[in-house]
PDB file of N, CA and C in Angstrom:
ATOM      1  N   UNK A   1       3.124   7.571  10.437  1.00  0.00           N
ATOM      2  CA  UNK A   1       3.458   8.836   9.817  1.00  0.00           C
ATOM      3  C   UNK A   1       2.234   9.393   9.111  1.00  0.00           C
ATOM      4  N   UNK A   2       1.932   8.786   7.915  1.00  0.00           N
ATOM      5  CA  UNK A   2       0.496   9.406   7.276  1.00  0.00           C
ATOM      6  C   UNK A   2       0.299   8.427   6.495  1.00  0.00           C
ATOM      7  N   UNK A   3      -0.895   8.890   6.153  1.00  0.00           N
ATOM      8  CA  UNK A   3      -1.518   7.430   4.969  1.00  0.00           C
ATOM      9  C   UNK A   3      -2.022   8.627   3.759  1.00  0.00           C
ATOM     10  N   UNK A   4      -1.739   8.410   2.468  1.00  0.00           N
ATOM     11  CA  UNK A   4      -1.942   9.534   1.484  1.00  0.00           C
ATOM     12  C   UNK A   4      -2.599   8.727   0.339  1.00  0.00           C
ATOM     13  N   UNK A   5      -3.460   9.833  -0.141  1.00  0.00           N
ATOM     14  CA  UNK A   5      -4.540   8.988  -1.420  1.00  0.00           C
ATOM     15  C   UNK A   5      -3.060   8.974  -2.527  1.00  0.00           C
ATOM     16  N   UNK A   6      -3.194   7.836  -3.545  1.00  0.00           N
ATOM     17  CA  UNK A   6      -2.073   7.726  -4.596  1.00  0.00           C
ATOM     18  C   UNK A   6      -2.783   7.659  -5.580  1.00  0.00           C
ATOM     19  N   UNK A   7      -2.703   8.558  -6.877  1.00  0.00           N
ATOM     20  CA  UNK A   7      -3.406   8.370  -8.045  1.00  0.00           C
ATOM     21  C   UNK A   7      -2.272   8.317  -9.106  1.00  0.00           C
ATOM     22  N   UNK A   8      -2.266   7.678 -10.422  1.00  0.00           N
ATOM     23  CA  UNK A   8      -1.393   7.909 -11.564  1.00  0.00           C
ATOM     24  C   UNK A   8      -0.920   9.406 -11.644  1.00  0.00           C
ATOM     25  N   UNK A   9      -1.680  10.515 -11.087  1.00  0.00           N
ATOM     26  CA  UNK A   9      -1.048  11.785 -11.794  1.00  0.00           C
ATOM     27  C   UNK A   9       0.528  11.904 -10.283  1.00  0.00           C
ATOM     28  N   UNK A  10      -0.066  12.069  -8.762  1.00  0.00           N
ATOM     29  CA  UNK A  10       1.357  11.997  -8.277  1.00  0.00           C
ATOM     30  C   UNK A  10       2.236  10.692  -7.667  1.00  0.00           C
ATOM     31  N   UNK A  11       1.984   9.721  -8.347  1.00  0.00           N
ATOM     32  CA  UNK A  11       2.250   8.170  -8.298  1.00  0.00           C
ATOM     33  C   UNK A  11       4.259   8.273  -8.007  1.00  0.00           C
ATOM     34  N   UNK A  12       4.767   9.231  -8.969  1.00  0.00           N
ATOM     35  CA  UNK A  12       6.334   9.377  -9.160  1.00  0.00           C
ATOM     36  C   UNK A  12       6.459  10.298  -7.526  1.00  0.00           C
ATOM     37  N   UNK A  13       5.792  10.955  -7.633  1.00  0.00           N
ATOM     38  CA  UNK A  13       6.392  12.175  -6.634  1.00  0.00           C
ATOM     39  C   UNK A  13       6.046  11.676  -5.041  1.00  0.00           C
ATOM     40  N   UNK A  14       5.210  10.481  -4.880  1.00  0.00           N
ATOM     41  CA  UNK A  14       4.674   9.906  -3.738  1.00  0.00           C
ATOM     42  C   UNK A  14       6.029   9.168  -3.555  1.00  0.00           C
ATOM     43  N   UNK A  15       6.447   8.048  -4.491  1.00  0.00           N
ATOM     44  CA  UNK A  15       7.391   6.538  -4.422  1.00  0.00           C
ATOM     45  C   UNK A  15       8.845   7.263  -4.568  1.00  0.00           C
ATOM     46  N   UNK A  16       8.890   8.461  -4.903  1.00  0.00           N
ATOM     47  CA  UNK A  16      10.216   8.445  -5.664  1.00  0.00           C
ATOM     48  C   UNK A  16      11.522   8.715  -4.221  1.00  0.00           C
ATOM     49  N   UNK A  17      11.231   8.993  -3.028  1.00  0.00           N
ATOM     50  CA  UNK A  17      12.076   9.027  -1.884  1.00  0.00           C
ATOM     51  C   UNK A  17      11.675   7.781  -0.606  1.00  0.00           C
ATOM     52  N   UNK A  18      12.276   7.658   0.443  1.00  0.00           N
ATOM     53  CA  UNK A  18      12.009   6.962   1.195  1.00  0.00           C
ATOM     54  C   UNK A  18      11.456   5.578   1.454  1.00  0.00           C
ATOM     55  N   UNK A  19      10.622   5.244   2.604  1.00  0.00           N
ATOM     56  CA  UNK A  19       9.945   4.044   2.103  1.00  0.00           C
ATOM     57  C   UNK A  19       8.631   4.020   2.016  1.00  0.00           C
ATOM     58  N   UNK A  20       7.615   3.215   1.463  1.00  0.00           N
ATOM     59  CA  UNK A  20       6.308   3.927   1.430  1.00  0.00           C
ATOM     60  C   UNK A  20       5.993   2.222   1.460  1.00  0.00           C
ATOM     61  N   UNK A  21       4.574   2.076   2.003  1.00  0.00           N
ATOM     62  CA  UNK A  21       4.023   1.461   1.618  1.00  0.00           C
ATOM     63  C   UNK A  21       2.245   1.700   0.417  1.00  0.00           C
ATOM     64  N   UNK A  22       2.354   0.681  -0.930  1.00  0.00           N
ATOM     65  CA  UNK A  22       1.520   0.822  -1.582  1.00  0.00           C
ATOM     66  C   UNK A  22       0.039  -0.485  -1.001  1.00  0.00           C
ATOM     67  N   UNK A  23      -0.643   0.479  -0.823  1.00  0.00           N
ATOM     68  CA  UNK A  23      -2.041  -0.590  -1.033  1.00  0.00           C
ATOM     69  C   UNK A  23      -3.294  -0.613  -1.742  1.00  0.00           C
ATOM     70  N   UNK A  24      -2.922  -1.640  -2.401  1.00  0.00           N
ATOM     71  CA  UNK A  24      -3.945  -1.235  -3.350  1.00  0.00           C
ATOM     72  C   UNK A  24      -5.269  -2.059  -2.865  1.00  0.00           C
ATOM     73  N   UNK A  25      -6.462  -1.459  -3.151  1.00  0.00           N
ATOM     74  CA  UNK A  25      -7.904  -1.774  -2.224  1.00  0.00           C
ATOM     75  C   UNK A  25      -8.505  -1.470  -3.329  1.00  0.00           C
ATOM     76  N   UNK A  26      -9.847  -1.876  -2.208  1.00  0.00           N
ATOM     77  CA  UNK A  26     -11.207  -1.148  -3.358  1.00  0.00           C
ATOM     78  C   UNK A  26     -12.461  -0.796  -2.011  1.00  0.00           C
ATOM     79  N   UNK A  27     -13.444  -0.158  -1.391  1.00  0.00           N
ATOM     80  CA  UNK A  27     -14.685  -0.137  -1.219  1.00  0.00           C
ATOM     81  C   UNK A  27     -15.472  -1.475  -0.688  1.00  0.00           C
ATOM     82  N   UNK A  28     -15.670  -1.704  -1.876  1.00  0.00           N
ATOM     83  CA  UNK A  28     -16.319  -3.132  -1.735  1.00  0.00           C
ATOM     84  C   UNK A  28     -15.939  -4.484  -1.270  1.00  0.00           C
ATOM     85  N   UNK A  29     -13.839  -4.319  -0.797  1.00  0.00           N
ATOM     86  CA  UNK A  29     -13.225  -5.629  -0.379  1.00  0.00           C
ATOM     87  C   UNK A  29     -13.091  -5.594   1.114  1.00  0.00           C
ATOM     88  N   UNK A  30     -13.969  -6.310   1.613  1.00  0.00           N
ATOM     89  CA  UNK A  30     -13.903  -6.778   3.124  1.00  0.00           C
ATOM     90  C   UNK A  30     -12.306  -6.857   4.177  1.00  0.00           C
ATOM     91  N   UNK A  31     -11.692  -7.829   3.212  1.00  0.00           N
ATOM     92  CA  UNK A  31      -9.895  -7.928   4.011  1.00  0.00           C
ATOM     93  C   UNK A  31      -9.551  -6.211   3.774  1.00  0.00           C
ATOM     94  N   UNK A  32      -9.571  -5.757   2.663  1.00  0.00           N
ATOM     95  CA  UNK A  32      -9.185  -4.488   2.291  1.00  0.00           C
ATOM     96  C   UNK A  32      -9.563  -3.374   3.424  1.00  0.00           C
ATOM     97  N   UNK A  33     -11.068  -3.309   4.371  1.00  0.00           N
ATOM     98  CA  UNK A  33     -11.444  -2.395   5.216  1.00  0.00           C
ATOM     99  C   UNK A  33     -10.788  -3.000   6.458  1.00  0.00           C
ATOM    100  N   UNK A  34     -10.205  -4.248   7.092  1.00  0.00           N
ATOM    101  CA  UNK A  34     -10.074  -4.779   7.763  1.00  0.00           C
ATOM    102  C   UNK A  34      -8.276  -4.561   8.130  1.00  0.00           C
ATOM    103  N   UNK A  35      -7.907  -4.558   6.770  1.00  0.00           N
ATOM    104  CA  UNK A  35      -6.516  -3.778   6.881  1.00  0.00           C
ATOM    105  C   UNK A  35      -6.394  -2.672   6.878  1.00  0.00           C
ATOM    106  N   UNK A  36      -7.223  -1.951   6.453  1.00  0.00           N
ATOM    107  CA  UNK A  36      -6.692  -0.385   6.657  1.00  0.00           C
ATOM    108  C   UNK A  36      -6.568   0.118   7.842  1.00  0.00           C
ATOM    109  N   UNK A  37      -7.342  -0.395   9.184  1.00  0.00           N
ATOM    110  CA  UNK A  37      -6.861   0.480  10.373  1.00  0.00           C
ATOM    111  C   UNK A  37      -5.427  -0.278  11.231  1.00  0.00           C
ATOM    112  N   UNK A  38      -4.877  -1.324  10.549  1.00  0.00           N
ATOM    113  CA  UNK A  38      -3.597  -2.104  10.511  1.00  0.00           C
ATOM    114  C   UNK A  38      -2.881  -1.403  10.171  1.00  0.00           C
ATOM    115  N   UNK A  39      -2.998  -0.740   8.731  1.00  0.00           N
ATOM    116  CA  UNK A  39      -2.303  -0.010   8.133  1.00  0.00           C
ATOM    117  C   UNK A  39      -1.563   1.374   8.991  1.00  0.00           C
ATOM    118  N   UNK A  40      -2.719   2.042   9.421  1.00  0.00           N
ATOM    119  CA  UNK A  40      -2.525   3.372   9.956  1.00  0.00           C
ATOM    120  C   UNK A  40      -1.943   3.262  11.186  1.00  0.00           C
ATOM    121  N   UNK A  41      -2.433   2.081  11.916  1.00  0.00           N
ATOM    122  CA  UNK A  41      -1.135   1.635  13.489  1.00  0.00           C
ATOM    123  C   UNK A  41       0.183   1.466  12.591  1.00  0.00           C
ATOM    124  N   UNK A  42       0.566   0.584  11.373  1.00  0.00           N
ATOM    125  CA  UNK A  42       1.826   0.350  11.944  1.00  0.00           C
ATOM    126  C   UNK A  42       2.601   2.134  11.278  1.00  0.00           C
ATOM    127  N   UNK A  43       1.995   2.475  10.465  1.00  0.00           N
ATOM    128  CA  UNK A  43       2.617   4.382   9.567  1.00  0.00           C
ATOM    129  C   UNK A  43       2.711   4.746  10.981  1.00  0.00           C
ATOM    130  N   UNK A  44       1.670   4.707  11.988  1.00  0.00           N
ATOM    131  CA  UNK A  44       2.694   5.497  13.870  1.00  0.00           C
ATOM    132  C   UNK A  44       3.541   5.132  13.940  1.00  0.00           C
ATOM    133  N   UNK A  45       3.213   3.431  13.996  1.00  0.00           N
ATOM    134  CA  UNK A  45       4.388   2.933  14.947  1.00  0.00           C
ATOM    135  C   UNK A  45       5.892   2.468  14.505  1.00  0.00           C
ATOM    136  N   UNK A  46       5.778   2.492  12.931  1.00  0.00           N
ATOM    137  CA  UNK A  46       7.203   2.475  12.394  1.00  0.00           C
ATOM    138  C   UNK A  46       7.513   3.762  11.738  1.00  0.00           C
ATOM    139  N   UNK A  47       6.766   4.598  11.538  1.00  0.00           N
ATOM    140  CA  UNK A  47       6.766   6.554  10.629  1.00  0.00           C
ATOM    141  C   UNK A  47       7.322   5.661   9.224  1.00  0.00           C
ATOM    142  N   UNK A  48       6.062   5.444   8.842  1.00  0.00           N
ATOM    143  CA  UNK A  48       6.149   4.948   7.528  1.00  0.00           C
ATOM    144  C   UNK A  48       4.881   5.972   6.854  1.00  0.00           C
ATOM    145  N   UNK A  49       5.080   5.964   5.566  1.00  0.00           N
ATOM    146  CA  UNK A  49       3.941   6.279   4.696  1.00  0.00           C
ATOM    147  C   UNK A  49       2.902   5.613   3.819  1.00  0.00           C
ATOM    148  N   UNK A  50       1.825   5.310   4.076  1.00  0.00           N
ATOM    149  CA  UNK A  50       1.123   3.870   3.466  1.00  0.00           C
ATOM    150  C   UNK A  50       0.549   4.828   2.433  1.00  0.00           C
ATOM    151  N   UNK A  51       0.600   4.197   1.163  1.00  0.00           N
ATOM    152  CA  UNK A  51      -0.359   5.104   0.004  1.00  0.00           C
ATOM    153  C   UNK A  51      -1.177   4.370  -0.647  1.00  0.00           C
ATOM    154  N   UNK A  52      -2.647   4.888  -0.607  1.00  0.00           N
ATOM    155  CA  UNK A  52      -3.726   4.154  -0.470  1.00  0.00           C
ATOM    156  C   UNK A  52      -4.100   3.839  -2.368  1.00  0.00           C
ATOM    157  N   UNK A  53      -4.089   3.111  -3.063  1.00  0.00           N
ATOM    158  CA  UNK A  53      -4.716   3.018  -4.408  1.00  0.00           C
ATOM    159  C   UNK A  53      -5.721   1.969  -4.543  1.00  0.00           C
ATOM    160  N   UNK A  54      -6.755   3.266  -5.231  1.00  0.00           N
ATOM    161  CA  UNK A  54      -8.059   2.270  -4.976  1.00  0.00           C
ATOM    162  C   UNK A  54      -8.009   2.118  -6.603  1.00  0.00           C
ATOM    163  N   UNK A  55      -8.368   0.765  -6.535  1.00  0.00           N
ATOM    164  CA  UNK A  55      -8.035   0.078  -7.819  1.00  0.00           C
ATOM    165  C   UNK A  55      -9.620   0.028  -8.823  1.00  0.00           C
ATOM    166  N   UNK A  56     -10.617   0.642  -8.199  1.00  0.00           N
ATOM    167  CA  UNK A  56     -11.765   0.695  -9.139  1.00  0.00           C
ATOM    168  C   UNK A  56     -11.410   2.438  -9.944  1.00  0.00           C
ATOM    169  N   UNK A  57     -10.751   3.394  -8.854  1.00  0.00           N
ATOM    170  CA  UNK A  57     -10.715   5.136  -9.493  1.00  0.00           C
ATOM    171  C   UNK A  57      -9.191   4.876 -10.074  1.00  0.00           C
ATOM    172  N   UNK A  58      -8.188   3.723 -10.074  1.00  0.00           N
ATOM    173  CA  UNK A  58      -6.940   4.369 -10.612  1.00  0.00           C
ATOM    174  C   UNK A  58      -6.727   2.582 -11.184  1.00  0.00           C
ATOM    175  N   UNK A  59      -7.636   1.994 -12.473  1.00  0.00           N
ATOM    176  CA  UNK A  59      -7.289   0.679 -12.945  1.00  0.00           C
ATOM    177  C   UNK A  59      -5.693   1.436 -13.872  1.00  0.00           C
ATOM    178  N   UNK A  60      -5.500   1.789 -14.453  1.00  0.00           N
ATOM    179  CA  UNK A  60      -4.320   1.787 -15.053  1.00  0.00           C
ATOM    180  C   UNK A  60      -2.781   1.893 -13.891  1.00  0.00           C
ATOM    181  N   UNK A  61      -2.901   1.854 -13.139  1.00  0.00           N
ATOM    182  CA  UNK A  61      -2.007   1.980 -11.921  1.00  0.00           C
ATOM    183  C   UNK A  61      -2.259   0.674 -11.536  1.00  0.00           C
ATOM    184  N   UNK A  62      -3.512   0.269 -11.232  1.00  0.00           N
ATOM    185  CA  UNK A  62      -3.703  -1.049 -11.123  1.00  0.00           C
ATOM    186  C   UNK A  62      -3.017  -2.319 -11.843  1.00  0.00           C
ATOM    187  N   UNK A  63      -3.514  -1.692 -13.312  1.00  0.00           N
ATOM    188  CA  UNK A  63      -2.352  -2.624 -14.290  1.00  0.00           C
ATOM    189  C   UNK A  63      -1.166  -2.689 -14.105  1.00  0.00           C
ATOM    190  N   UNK A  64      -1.056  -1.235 -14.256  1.00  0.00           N
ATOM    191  CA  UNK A  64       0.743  -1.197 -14.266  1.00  0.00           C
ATOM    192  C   UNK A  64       1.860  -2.428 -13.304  1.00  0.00           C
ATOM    193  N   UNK A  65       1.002  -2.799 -11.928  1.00  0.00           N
ATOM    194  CA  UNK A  65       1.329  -3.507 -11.039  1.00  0.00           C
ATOM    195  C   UNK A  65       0.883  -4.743 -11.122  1.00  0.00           C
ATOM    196  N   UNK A  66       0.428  -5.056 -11.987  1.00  0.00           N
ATOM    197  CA  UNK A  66      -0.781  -7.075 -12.651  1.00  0.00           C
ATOM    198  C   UNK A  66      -1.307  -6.807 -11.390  1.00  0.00           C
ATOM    199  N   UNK A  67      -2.272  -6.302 -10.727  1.00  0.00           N
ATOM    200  CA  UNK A  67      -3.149  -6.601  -9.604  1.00  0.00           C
ATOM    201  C   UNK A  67      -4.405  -6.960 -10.231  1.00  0.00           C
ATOM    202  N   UNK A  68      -4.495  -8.597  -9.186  1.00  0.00           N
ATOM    203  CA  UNK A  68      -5.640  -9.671  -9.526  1.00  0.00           C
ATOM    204  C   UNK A  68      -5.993 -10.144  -7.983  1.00  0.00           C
ATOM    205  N   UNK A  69      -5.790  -9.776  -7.129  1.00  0.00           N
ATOM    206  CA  UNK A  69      -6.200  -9.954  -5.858  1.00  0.00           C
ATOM    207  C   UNK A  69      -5.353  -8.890  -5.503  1.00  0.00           C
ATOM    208  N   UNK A  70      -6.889  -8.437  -3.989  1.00  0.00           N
ATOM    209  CA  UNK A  70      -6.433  -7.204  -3.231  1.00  0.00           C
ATOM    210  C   UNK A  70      -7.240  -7.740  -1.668  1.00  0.00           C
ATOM    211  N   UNK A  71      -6.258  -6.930  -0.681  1.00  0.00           N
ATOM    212  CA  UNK A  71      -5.691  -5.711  -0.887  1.00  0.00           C
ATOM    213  C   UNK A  71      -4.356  -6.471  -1.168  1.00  0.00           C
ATOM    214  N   UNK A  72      -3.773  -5.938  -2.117  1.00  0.00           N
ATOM    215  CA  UNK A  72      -2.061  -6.208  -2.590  1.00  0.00           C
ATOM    216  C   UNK A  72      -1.233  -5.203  -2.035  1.00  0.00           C
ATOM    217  N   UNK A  73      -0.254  -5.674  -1.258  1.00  0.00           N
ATOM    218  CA  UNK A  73       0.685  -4.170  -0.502  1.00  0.00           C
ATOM    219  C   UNK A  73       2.229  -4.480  -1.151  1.00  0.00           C
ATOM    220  N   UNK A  74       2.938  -3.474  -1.308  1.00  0.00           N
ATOM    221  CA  UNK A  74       3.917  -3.468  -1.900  1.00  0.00           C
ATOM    222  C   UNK A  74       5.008  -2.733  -1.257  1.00  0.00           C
ATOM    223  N   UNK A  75       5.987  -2.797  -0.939  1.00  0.00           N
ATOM    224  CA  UNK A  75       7.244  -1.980   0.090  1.00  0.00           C
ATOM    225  C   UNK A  75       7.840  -1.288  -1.239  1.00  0.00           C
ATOM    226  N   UNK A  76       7.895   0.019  -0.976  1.00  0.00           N
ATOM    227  CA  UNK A  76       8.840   0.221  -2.191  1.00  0.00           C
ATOM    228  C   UNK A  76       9.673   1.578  -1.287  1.00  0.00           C
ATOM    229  N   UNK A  77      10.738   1.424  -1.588  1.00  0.00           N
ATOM    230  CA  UNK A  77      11.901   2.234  -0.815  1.00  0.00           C
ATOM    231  C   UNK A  77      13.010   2.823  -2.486  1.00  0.00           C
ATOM    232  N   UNK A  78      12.867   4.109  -2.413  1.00  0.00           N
ATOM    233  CA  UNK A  78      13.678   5.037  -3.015  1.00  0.00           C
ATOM    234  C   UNK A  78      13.099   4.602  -4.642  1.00  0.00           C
ATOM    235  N   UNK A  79      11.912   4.567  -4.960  1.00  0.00           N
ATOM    236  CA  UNK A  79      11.328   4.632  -5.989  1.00  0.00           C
ATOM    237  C   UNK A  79      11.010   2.741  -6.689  1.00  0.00           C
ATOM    238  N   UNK A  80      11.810   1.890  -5.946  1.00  0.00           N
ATOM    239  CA  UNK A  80      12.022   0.654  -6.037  1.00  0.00           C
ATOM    240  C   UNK A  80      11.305  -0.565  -5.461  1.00  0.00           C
ATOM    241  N   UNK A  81      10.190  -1.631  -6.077  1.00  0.00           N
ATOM    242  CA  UNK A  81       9.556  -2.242  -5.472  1.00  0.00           C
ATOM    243  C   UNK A  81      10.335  -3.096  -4.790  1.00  0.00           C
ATOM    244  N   UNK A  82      10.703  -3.488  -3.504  1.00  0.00           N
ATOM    245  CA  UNK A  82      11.444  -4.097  -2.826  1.00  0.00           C
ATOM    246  C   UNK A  82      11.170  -5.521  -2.317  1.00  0.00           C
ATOM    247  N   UNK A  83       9.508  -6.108  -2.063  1.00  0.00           N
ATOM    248  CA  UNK A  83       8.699  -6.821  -1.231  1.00  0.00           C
ATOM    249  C   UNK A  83       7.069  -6.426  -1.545  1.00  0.00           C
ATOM    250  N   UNK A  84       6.339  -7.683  -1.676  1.00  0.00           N
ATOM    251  CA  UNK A  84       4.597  -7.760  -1.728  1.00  0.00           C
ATOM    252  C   UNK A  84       4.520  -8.644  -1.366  1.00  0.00           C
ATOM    253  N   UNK A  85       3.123  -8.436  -0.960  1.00  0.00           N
ATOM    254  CA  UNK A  85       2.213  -9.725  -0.183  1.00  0.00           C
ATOM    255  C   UNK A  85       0.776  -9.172  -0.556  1.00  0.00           C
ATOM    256  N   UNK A  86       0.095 -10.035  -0.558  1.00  0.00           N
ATOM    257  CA  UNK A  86      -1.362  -9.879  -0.833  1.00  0.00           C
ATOM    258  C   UNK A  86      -2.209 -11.209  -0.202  1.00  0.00           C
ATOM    259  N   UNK A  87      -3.656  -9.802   0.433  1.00  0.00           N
ATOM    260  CA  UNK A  87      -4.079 -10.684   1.479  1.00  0.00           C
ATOM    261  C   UNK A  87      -4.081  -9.823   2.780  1.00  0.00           C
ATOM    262  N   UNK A  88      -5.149  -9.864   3.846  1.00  0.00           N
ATOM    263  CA  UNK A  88      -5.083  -9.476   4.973  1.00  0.00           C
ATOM    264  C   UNK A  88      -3.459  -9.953   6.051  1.00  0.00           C
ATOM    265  N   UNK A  89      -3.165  -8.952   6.374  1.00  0.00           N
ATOM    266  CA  UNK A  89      -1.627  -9.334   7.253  1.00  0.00           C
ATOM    267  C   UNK A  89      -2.346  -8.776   8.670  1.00  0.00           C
ATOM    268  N   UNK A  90      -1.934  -9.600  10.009  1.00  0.00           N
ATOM    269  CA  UNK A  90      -1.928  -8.780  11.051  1.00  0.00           C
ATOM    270  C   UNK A  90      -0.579  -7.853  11.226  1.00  0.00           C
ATOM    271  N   UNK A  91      -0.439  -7.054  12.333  1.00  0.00           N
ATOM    272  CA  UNK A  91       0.468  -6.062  12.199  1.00  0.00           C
ATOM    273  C   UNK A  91       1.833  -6.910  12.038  1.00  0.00           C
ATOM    274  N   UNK A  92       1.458  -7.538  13.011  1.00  0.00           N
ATOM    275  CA  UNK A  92       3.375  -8.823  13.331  1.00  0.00           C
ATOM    276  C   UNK A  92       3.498  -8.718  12.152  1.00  0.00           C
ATOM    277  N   UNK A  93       3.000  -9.452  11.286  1.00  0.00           N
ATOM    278  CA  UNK A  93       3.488 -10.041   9.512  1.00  0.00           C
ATOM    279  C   UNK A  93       3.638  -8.266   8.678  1.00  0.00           C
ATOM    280  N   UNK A  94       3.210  -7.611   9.378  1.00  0.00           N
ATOM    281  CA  UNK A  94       3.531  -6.510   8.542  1.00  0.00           C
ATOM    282  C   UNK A  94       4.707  -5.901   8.938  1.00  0.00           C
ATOM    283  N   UNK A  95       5.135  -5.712  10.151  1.00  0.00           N
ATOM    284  CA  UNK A  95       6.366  -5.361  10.975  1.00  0.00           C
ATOM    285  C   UNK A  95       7.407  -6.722  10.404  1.00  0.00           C
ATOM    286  N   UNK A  96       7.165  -7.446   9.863  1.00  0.00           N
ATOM    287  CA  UNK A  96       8.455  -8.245   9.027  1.00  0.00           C
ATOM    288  C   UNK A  96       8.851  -8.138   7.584  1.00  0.00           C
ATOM    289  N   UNK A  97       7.235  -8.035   6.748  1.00  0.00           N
ATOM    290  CA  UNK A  97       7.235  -7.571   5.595  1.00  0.00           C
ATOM    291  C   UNK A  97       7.957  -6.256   5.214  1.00  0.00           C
ATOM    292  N   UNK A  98       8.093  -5.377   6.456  1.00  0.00           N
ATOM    293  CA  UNK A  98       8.689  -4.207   6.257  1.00  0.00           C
ATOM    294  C   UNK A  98      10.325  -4.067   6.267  1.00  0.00           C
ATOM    295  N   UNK A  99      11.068  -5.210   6.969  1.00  0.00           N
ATOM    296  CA  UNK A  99      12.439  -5.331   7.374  1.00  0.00           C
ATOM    297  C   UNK A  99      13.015  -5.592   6.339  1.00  0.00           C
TER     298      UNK A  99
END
């Protein structure tokens, strides 16, 4: 479906319907560039929304979630964290993480 930048200011208006996936990254994390084009196959192939938080431009979002290893992904459906994992996933493990 799409992959959308997530910052603290539209953080509510991104999570607050449907299902989204959160990932939080940074630049400088290797698994983190390695998942992102994972990411954007499975938003086609399931019409999901992955929302990207980079945890060096949005640390208080960062907090808000205790993120201490990344990339940390989070399922959250109708404003509600549902499921996380942290750590490079191939797509399979992400197509389950999502069910």
């Amino acid at each position: 479906m799409s992959v959308v930048t997530v910052t603290k200011d539209n953080f509510n208006e991104v999570v607050k319907e449907g299902t989204i996936i959160l990932d939080f990254w940074a630049n400088w994390c290797g698994p983190c560039r390695m998942l992102s084009p994972v990411l954007e196959t499975l938003a086609e192939e399931e019409n999901l929304v992955i929302g990207k938080v980079n945890v060096d431009e949005e640390e208080e979002l960062a907090n808000s979630f205790n993120i201490s290893s990344i990339p940390a992904l989070f399922l959250v459906k109708d404003g509600k964290v549902v499921n996380k994992t942290v750590g490079y996933q191939p797509i399979s493990a992400l197509k389950e993480f999502i069910k």
